[in-house]
PDB file of N, CA and C in Angstrom:
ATOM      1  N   UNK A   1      69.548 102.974  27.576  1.00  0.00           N
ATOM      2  CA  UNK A   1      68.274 103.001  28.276  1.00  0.00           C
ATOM      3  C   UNK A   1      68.260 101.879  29.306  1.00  0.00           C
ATOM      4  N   UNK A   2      67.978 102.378  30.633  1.00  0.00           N
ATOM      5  CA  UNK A   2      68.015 100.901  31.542  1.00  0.00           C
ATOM      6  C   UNK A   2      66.960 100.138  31.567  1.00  0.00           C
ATOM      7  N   UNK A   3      65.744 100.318  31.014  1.00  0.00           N
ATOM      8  CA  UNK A   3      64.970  99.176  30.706  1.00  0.00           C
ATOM      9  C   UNK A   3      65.149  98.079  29.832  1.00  0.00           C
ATOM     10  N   UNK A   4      65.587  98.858  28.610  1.00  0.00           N
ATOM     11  CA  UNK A   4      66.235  98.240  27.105  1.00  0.00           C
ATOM     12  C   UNK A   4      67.535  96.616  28.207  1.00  0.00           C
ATOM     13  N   UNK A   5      68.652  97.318  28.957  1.00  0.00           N
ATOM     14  CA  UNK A   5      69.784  97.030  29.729  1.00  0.00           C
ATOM     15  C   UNK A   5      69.396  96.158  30.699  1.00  0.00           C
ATOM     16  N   UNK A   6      68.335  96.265  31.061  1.00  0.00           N
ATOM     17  CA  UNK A   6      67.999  94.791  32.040  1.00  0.00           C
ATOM     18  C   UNK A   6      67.359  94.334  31.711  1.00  0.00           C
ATOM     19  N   UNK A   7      66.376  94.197  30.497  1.00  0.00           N
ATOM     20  CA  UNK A   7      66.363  92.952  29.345  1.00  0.00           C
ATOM     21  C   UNK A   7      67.174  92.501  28.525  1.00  0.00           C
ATOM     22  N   UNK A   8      68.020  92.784  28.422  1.00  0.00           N
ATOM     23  CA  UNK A   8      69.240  92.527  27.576  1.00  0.00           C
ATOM     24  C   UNK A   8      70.039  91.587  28.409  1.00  0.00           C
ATOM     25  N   UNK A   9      70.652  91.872  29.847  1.00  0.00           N
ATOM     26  CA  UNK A   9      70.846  91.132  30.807  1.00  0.00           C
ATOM     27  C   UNK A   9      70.047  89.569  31.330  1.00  0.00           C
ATOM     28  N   UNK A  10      68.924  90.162  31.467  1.00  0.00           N
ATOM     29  CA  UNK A  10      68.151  89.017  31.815  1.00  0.00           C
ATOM     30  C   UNK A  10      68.135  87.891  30.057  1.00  0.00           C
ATOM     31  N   UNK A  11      68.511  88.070  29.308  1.00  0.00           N
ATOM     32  CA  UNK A  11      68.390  87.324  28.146  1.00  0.00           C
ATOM     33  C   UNK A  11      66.712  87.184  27.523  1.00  0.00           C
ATOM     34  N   UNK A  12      66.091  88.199  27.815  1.00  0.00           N
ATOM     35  CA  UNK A  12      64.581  88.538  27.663  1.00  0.00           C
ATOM     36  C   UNK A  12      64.198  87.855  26.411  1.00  0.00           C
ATOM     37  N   UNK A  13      63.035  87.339  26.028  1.00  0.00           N
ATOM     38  CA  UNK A  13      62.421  87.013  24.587  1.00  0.00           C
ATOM     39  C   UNK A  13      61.059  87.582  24.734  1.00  0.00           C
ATOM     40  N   UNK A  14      60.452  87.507  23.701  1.00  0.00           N
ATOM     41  CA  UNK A  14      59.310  87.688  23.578  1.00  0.00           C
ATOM     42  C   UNK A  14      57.997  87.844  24.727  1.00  0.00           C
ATOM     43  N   UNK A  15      57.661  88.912  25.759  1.00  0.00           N
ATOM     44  CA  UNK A  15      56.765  88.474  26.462  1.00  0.00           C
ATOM     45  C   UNK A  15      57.129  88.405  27.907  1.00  0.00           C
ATOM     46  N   UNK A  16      58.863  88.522  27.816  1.00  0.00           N
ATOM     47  CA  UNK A  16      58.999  88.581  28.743  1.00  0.00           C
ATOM     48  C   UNK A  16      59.120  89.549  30.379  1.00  0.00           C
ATOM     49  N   UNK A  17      58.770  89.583  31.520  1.00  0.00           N
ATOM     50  CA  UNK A  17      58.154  90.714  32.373  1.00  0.00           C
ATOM     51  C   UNK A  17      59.065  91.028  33.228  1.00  0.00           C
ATOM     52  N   UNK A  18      58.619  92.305  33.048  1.00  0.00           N
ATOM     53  CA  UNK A  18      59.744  93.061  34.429  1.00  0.00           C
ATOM     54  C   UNK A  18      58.575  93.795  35.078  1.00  0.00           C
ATOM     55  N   UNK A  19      58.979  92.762  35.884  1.00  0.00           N
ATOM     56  CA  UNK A  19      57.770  93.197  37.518  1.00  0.00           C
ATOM     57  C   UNK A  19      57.617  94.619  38.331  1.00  0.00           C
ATOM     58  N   UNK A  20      56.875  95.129  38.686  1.00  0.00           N
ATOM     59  CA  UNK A  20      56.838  96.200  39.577  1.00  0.00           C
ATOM     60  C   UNK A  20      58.092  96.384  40.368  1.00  0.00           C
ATOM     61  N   UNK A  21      58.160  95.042  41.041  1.00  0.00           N
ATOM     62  CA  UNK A  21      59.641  94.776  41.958  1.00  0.00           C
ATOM     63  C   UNK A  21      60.272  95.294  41.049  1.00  0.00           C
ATOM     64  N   UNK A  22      61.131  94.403  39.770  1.00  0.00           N
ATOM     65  CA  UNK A  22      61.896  94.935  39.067  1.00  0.00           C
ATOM     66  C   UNK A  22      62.191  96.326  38.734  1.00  0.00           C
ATOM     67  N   UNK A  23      61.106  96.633  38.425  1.00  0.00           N
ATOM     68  CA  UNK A  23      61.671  98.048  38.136  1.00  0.00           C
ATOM     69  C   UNK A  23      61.860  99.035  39.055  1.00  0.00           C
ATOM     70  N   UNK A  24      61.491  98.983  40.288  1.00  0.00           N
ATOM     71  CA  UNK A  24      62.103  99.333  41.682  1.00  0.00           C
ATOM     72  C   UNK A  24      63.135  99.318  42.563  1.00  0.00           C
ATOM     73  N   UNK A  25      63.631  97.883  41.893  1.00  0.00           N
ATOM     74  CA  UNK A  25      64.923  97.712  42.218  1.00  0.00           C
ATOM     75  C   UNK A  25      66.081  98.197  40.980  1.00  0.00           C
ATOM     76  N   UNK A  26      65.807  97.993  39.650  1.00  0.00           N
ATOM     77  CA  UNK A  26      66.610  98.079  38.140  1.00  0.00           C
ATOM     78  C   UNK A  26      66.646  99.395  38.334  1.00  0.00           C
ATOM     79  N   UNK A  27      65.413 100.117  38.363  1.00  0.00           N
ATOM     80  CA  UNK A  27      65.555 101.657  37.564  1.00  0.00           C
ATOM     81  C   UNK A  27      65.288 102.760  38.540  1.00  0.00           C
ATOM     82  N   UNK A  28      64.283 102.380  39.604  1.00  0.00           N
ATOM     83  CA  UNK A  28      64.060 103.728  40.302  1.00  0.00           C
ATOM     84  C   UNK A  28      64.742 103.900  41.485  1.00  0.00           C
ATOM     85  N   UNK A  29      65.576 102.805  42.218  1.00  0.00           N
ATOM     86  CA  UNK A  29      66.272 103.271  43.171  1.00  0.00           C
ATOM     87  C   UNK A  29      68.044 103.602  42.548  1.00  0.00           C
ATOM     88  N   UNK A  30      68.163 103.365  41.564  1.00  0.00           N
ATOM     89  CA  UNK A  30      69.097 104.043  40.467  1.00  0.00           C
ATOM     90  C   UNK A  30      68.915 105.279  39.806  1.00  0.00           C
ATOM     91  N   UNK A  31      67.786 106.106  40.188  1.00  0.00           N
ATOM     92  CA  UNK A  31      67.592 107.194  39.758  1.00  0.00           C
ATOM     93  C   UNK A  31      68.070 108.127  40.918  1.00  0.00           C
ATOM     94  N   UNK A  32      68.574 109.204  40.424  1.00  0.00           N
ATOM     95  CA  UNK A  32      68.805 110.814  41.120  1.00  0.00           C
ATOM     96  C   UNK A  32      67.382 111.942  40.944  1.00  0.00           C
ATOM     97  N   UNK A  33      66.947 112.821  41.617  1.00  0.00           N
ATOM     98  CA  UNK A  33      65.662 113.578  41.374  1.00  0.00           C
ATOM     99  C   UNK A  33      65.266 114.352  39.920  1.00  0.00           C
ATOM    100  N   UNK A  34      66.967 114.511  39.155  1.00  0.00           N
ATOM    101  CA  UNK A  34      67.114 115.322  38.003  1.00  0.00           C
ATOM    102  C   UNK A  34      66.325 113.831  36.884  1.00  0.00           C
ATOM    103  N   UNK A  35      66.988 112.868  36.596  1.00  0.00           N
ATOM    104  CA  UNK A  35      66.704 111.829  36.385  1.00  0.00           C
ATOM    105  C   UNK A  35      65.346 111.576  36.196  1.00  0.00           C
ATOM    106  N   UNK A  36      64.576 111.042  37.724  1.00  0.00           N
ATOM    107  CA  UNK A  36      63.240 110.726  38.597  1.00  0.00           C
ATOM    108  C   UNK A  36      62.079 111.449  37.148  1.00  0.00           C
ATOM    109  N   UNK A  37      62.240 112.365  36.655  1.00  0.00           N
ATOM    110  CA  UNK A  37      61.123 113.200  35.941  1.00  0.00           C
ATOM    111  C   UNK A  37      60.948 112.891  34.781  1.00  0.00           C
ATOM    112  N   UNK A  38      61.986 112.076  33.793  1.00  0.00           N
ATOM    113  CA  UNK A  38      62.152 111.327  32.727  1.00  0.00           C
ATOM    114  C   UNK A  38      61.655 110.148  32.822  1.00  0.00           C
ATOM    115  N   UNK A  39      61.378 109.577  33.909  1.00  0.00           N
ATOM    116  CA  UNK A  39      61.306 108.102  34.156  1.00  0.00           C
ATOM    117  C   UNK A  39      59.637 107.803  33.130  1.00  0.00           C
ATOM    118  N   UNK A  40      58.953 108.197  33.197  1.00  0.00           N
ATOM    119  CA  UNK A  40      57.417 108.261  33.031  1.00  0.00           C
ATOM    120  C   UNK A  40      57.345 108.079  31.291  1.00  0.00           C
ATOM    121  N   UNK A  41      58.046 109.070  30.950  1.00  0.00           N
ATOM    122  CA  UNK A  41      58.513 109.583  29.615  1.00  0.00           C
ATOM    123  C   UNK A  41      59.116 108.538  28.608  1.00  0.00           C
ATOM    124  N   UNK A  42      60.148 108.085  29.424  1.00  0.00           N
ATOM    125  CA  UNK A  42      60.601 106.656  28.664  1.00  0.00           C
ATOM    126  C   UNK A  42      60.114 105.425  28.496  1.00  0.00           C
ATOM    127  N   UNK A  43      59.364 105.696  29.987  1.00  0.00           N
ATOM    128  CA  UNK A  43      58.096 104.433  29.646  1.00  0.00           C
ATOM    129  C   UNK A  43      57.245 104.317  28.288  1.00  0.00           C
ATOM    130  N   UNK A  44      56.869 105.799  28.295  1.00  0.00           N
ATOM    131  CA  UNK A  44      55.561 106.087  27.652  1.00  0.00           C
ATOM    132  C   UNK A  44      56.127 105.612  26.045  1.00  0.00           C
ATOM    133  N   UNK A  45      57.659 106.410  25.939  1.00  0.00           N
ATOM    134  CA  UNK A  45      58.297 106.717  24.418  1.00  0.00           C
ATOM    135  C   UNK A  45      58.493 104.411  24.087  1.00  0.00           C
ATOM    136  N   UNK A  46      58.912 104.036  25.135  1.00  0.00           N
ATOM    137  CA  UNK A  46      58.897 102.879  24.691  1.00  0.00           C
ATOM    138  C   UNK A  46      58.019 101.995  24.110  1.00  0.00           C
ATOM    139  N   UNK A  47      56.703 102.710  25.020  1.00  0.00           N
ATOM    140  CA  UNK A  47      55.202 101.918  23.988  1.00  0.00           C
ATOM    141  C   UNK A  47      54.817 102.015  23.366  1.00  0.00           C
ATOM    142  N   UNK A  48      54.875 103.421  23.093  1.00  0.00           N
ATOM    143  CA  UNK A  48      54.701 104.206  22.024  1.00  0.00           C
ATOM    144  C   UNK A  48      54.996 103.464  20.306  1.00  0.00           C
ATOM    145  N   UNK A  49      56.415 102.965  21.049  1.00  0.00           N
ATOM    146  CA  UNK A  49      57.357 102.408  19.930  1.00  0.00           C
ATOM    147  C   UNK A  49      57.026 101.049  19.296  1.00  0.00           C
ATOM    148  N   UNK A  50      56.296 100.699  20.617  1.00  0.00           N
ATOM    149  CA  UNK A  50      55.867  99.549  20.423  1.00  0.00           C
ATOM    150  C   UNK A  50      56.888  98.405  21.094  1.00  0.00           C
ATOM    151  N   UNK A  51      58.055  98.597  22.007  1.00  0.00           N
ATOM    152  CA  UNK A  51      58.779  97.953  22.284  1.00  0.00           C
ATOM    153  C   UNK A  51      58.641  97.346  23.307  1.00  0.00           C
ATOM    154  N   UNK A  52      57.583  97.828  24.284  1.00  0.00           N
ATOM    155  CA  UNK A  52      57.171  97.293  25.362  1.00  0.00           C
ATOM    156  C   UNK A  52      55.728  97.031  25.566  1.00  0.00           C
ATOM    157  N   UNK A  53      54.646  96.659  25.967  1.00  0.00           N
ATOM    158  CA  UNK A  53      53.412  96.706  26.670  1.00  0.00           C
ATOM    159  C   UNK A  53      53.628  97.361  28.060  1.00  0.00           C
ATOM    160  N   UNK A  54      52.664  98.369  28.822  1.00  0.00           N
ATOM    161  CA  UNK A  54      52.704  98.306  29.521  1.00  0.00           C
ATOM    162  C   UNK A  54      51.527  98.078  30.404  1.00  0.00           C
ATOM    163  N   UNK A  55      51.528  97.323  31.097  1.00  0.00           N
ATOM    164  CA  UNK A  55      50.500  96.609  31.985  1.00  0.00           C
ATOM    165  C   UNK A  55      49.205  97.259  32.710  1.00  0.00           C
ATOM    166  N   UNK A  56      48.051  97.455  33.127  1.00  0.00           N
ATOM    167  CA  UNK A  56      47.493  98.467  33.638  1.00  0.00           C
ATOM    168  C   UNK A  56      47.710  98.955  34.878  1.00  0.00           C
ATOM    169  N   UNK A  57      48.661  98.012  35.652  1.00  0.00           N
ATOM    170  CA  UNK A  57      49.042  98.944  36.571  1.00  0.00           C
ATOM    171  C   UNK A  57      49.911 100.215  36.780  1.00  0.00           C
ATOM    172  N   UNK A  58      50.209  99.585  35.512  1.00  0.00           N
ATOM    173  CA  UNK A  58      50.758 101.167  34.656  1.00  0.00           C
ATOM    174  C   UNK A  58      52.508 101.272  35.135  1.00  0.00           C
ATOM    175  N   UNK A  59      52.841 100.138  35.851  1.00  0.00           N
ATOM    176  CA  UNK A  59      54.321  99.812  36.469  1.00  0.00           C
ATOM    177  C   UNK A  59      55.168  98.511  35.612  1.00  0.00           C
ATOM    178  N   UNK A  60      54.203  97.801  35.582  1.00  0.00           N
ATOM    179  CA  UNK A  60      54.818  96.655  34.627  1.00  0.00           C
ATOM    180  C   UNK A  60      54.923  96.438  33.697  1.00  0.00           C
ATOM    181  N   UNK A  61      56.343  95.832  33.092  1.00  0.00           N
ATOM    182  CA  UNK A  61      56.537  95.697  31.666  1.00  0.00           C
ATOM    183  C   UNK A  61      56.802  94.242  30.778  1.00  0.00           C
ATOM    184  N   UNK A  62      55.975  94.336  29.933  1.00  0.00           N
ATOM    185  CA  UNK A  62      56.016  93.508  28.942  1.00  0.00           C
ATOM    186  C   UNK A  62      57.296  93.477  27.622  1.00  0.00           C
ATOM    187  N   UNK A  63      58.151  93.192  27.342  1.00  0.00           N
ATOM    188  CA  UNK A  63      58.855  93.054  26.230  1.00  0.00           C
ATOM    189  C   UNK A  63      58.081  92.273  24.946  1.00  0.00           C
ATOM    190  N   UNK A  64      57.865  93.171  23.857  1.00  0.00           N
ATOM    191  CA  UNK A  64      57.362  92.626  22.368  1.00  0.00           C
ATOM    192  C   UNK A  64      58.617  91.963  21.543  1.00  0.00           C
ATOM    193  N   UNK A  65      58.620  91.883  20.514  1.00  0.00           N
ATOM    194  CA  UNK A  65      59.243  91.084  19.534  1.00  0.00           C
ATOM    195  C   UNK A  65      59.789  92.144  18.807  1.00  0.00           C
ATOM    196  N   UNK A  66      59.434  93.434  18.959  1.00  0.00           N
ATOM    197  CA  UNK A  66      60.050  94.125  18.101  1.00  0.00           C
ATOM    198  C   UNK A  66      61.282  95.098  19.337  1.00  0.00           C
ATOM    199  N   UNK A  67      60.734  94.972  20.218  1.00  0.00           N
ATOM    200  CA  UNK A  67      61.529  95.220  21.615  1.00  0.00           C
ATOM    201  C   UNK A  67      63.431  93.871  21.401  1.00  0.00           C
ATOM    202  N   UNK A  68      62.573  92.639  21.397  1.00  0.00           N
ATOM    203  CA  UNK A  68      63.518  91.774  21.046  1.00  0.00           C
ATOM    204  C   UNK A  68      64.504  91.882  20.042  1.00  0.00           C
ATOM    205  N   UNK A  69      64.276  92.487  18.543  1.00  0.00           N
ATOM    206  CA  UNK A  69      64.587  92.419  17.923  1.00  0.00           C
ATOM    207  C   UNK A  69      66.074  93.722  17.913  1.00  0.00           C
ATOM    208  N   UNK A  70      65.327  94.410  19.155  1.00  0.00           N
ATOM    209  CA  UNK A  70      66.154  95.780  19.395  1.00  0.00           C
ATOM    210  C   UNK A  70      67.586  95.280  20.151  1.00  0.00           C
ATOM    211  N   UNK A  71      67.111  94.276  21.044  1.00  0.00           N
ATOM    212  CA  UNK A  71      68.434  93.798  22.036  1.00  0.00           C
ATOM    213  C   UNK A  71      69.349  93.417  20.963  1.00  0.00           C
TER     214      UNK A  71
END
């Protein structure tokens, strides 16, 4: 998962944010159109999970502790 992959990279802990930028640059200009339609989905499945927060702008991400615990 490339969200999971550039917190893992960045050495992420608890709380830590991946900016609008970020994920514009990490994930969506790395996407193809087949791709592009999942993007929303994985967001959603990640909060779901509880592994992320996501922010109300509805672009930014928060990493939890149980997100952490995943890296």
């Amino acid at each position: 998962m490339m969200f999971m992959h550039w917190f893992k990279s960045s050495n992420a802990v608890e709380g830590h944010v991946m900016t609008k930028a970020d994920v514009i640059k990490a994930i969506l200009k790395k996407l193809d159109s087949k791709q592009d339609k999942f993007f929303a989905r994985a967001m959603d499945e990640l909060a779901n999970d509880a592994i992320i927060t996501i922010q109300p702008d509805g672009v930014t991400l928060v990493l939890t502790q149980k997100g952490v615990d995943l890296l």
